[in-house]
Structures are given as C-alpha cells and as structure tokens.
N, C-alpha and C. Protein backbone atom coordinates (compact mmCIF):
# COMPACT_ATOMS: atom_id res chain seq x y z
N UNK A 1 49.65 10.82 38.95
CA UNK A 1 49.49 10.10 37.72
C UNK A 1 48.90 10.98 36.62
N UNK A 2 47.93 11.55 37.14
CA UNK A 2 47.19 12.32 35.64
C UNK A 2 48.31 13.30 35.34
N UNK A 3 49.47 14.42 36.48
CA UNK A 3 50.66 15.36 36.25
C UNK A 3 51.29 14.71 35.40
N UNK A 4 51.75 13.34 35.41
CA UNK A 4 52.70 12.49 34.55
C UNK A 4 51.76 12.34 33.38
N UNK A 5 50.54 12.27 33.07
CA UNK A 5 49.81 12.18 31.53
C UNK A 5 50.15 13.19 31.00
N UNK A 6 49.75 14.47 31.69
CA UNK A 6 49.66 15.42 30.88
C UNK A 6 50.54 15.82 30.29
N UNK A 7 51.70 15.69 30.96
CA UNK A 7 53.39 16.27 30.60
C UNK A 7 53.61 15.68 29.18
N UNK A 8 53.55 14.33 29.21
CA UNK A 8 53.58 13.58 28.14
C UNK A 8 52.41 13.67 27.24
N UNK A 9 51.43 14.25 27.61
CA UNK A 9 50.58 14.91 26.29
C UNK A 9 51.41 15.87 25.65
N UNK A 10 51.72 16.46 26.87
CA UNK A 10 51.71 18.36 26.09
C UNK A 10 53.28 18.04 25.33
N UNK A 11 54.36 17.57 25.66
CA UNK A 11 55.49 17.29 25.04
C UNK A 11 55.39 16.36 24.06
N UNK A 12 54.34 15.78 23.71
CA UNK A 12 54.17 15.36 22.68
C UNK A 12 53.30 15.90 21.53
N UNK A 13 52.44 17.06 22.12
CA UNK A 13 52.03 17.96 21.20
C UNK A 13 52.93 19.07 20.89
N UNK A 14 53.74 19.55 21.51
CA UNK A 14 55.37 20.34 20.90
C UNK A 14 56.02 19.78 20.17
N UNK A 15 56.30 18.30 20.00
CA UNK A 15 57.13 17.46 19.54
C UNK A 15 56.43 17.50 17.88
N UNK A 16 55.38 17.42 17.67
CA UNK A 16 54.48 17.31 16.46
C UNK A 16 54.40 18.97 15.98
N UNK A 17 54.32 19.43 16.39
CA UNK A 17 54.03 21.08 16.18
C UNK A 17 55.55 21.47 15.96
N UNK A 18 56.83 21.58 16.40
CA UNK A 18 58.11 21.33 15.58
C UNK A 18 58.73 20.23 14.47
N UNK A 19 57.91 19.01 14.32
CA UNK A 19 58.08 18.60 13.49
C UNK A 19 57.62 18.88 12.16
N UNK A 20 55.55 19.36 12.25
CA UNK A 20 55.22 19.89 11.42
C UNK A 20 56.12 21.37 10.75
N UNK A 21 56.48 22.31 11.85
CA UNK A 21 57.26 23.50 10.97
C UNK A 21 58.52 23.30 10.89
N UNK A 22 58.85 22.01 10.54
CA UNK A 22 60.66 22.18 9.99
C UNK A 22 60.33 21.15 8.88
N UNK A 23 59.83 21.35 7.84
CA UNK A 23 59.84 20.52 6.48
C UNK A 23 60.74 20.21 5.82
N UNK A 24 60.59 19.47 5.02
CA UNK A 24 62.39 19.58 3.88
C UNK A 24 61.71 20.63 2.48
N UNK A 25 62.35 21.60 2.98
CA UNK A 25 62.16 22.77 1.81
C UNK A 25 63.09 22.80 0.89
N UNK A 26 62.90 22.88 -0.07
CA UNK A 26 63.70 22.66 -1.73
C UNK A 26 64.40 23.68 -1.41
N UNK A 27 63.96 24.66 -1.43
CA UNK A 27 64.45 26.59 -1.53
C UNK A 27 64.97 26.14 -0.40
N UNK A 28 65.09 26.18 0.78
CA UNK A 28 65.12 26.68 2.31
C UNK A 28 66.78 27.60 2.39
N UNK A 29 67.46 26.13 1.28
CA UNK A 29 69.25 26.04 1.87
C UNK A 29 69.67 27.29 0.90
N UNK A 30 69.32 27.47 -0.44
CA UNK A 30 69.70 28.45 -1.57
C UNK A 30 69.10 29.80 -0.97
N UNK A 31 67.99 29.76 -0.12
CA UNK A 31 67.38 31.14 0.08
C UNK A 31 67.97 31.70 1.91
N UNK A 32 68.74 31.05 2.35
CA UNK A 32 69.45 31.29 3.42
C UNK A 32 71.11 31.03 3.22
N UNK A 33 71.59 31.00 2.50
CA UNK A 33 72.73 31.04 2.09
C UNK A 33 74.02 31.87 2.78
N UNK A 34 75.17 31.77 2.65
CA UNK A 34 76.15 32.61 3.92
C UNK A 34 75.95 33.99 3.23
N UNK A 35 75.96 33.90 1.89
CA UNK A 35 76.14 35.24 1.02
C UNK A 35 75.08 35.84 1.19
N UNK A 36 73.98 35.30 1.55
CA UNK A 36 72.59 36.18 1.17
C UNK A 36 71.87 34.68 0.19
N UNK A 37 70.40 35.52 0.10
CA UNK A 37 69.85 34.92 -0.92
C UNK A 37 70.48 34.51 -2.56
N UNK A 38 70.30 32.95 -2.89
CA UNK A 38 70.69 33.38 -4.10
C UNK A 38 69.77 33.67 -5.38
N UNK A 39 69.90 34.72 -5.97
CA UNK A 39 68.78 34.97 -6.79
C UNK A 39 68.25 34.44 -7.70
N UNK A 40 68.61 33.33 -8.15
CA UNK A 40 68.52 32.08 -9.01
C UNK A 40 66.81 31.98 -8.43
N UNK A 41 67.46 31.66 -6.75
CA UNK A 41 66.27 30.64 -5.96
C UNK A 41 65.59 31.70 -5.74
N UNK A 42 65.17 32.77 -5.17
CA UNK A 42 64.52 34.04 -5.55
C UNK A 42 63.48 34.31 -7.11
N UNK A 43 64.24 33.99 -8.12
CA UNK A 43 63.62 34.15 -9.61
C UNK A 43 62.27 32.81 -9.77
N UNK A 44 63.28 31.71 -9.14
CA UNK A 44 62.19 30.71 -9.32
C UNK A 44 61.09 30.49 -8.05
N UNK A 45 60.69 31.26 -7.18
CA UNK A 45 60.60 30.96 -6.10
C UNK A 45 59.53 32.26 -6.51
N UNK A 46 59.48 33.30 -7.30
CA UNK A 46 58.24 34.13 -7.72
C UNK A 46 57.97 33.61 -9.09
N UNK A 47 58.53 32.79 -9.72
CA UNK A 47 57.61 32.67 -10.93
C UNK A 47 57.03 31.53 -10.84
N UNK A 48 56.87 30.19 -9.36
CA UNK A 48 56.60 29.43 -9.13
C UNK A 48 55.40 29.90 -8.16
N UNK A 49 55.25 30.79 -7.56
CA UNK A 49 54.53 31.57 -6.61
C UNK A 49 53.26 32.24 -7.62
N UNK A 50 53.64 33.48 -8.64
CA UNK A 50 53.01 33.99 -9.64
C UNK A 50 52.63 32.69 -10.17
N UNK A 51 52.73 31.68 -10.83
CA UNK A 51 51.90 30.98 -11.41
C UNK A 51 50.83 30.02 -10.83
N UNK A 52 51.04 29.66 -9.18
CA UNK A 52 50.41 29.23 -8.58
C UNK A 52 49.28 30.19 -7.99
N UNK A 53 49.49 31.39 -7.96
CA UNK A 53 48.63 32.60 -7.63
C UNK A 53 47.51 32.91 -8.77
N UNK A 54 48.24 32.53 -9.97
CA UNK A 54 47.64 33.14 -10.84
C UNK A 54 46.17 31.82 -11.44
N UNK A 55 46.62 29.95 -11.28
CA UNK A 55 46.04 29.52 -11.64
C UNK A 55 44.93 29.00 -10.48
N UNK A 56 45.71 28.98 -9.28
CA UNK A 56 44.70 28.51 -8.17
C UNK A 56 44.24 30.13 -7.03
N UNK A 57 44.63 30.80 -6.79
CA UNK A 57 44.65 31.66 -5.85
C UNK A 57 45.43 32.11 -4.93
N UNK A 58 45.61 32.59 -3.91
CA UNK A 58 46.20 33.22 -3.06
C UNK A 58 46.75 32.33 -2.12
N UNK A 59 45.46 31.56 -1.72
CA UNK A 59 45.95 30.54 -0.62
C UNK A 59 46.83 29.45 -0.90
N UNK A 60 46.74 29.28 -2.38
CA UNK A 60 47.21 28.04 -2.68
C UNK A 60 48.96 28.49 -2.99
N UNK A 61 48.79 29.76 -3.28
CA UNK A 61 50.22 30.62 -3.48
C UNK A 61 51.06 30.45 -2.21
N UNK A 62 50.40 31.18 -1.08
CA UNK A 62 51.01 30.57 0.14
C UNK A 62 51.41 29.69 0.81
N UNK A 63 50.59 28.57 0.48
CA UNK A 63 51.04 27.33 0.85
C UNK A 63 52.49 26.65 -0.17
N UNK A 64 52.23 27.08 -1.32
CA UNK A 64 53.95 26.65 -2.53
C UNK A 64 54.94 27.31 -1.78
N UNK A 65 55.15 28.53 -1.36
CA UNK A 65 55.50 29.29 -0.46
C UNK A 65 55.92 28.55 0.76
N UNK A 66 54.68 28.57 1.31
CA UNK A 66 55.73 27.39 2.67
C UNK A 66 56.33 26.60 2.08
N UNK A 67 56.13 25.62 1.35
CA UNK A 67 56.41 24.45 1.13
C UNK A 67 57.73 24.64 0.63
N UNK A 68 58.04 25.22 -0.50
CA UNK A 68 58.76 25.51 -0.86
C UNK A 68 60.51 26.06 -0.02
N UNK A 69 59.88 26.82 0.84
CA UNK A 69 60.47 27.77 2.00
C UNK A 69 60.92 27.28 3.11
N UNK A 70 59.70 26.92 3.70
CA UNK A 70 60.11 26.34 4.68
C UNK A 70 59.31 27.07 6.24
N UNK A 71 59.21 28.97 5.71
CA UNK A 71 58.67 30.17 6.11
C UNK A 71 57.57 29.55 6.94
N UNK A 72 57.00 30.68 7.94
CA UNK A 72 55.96 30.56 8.79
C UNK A 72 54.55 31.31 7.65
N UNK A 73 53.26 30.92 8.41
CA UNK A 73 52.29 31.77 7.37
C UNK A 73 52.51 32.97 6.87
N UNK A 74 52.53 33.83 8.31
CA UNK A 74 52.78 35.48 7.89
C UNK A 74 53.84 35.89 7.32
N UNK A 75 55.29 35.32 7.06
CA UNK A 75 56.00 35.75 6.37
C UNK A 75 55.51 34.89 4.20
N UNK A 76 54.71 33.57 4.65
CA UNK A 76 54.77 33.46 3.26
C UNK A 76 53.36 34.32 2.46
N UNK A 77 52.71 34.90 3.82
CA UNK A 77 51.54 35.40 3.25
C UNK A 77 52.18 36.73 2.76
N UNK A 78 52.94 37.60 3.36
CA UNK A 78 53.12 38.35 3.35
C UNK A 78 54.25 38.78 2.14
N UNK A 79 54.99 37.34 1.89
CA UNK A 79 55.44 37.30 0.12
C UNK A 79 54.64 37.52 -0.89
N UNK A 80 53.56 36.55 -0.75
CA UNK A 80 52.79 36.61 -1.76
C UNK A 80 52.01 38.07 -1.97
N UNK A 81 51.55 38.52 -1.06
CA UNK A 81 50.77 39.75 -1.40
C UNK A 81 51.73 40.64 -1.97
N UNK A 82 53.23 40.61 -1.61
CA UNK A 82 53.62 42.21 -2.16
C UNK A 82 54.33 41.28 -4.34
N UNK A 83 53.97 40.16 -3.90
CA UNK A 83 53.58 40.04 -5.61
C UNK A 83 53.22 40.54 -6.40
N UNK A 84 53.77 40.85 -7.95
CA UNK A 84 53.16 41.92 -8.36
C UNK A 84 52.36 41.11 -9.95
C-alpha cells in the first residue's frame, strides 16, 4: 500500500513539473520555425527583454524570457546576459 502511494505521489509530481515547463509561449512557435528563427520574433523578443532588464533587472528579464519563450532558466539566463 504505501509502494502504491508513492508511485502516485511521484507521477504526480512529474505530471506538475511538465506541466509547469510547457507554457503557452507567445514567441515559442515564430522562434522555432521550419526556416529558422524569425527575426521579427527575435527583434521583439530583445527589445522586450532590454526594456524589462533595463526597468526591473536581470531577474525579472529572465523570467519575460521564459515566459515569453517558453526556454529553460539557463538558456533564458544565458540570453539575457549576452544582452547588450
């Protein structure tokens, strides 16, 4: 009985932990595209980044970034820093 709890804990803490990282990202579909990125969504996607960097900070940059994206931390952290 407790083997049968746990299973159904832990698959229900995977279940939440893939739901949390697959968001509905605005960017996600324009910035994975068959062609490549399109640079439209690229242009707005750093001057939406730069202005969130610039009025709240770094962290808050990263997080527009996910949100936006769709991205894991280290790749949106790792946008934002090579920001110029």
């Amino acid at each position: 009985m407790i083997i049968a709890a746990g299973v159904i804990l832990a698959s229900y803490a995977v279940s939440r932990i893939i739901v949390r990282r697959t968001p509905a990202a605005p960017l996600a579909a324009r910035l994975d595209g068959p062609n490549g990125p399109d640079p439209a969504a690229l242009a707005e996607l750093d001057e939406g980044a730069r202005d969130v960097r610039r009025t709240s900070g770094d962290v808050a940059a990263i997080k527009h970034v996910r949100q936006q994206t769709g991205w894991g931390l280290l790749e949106a952290k790792t946008y934002v820093d090579r920001l110029t």
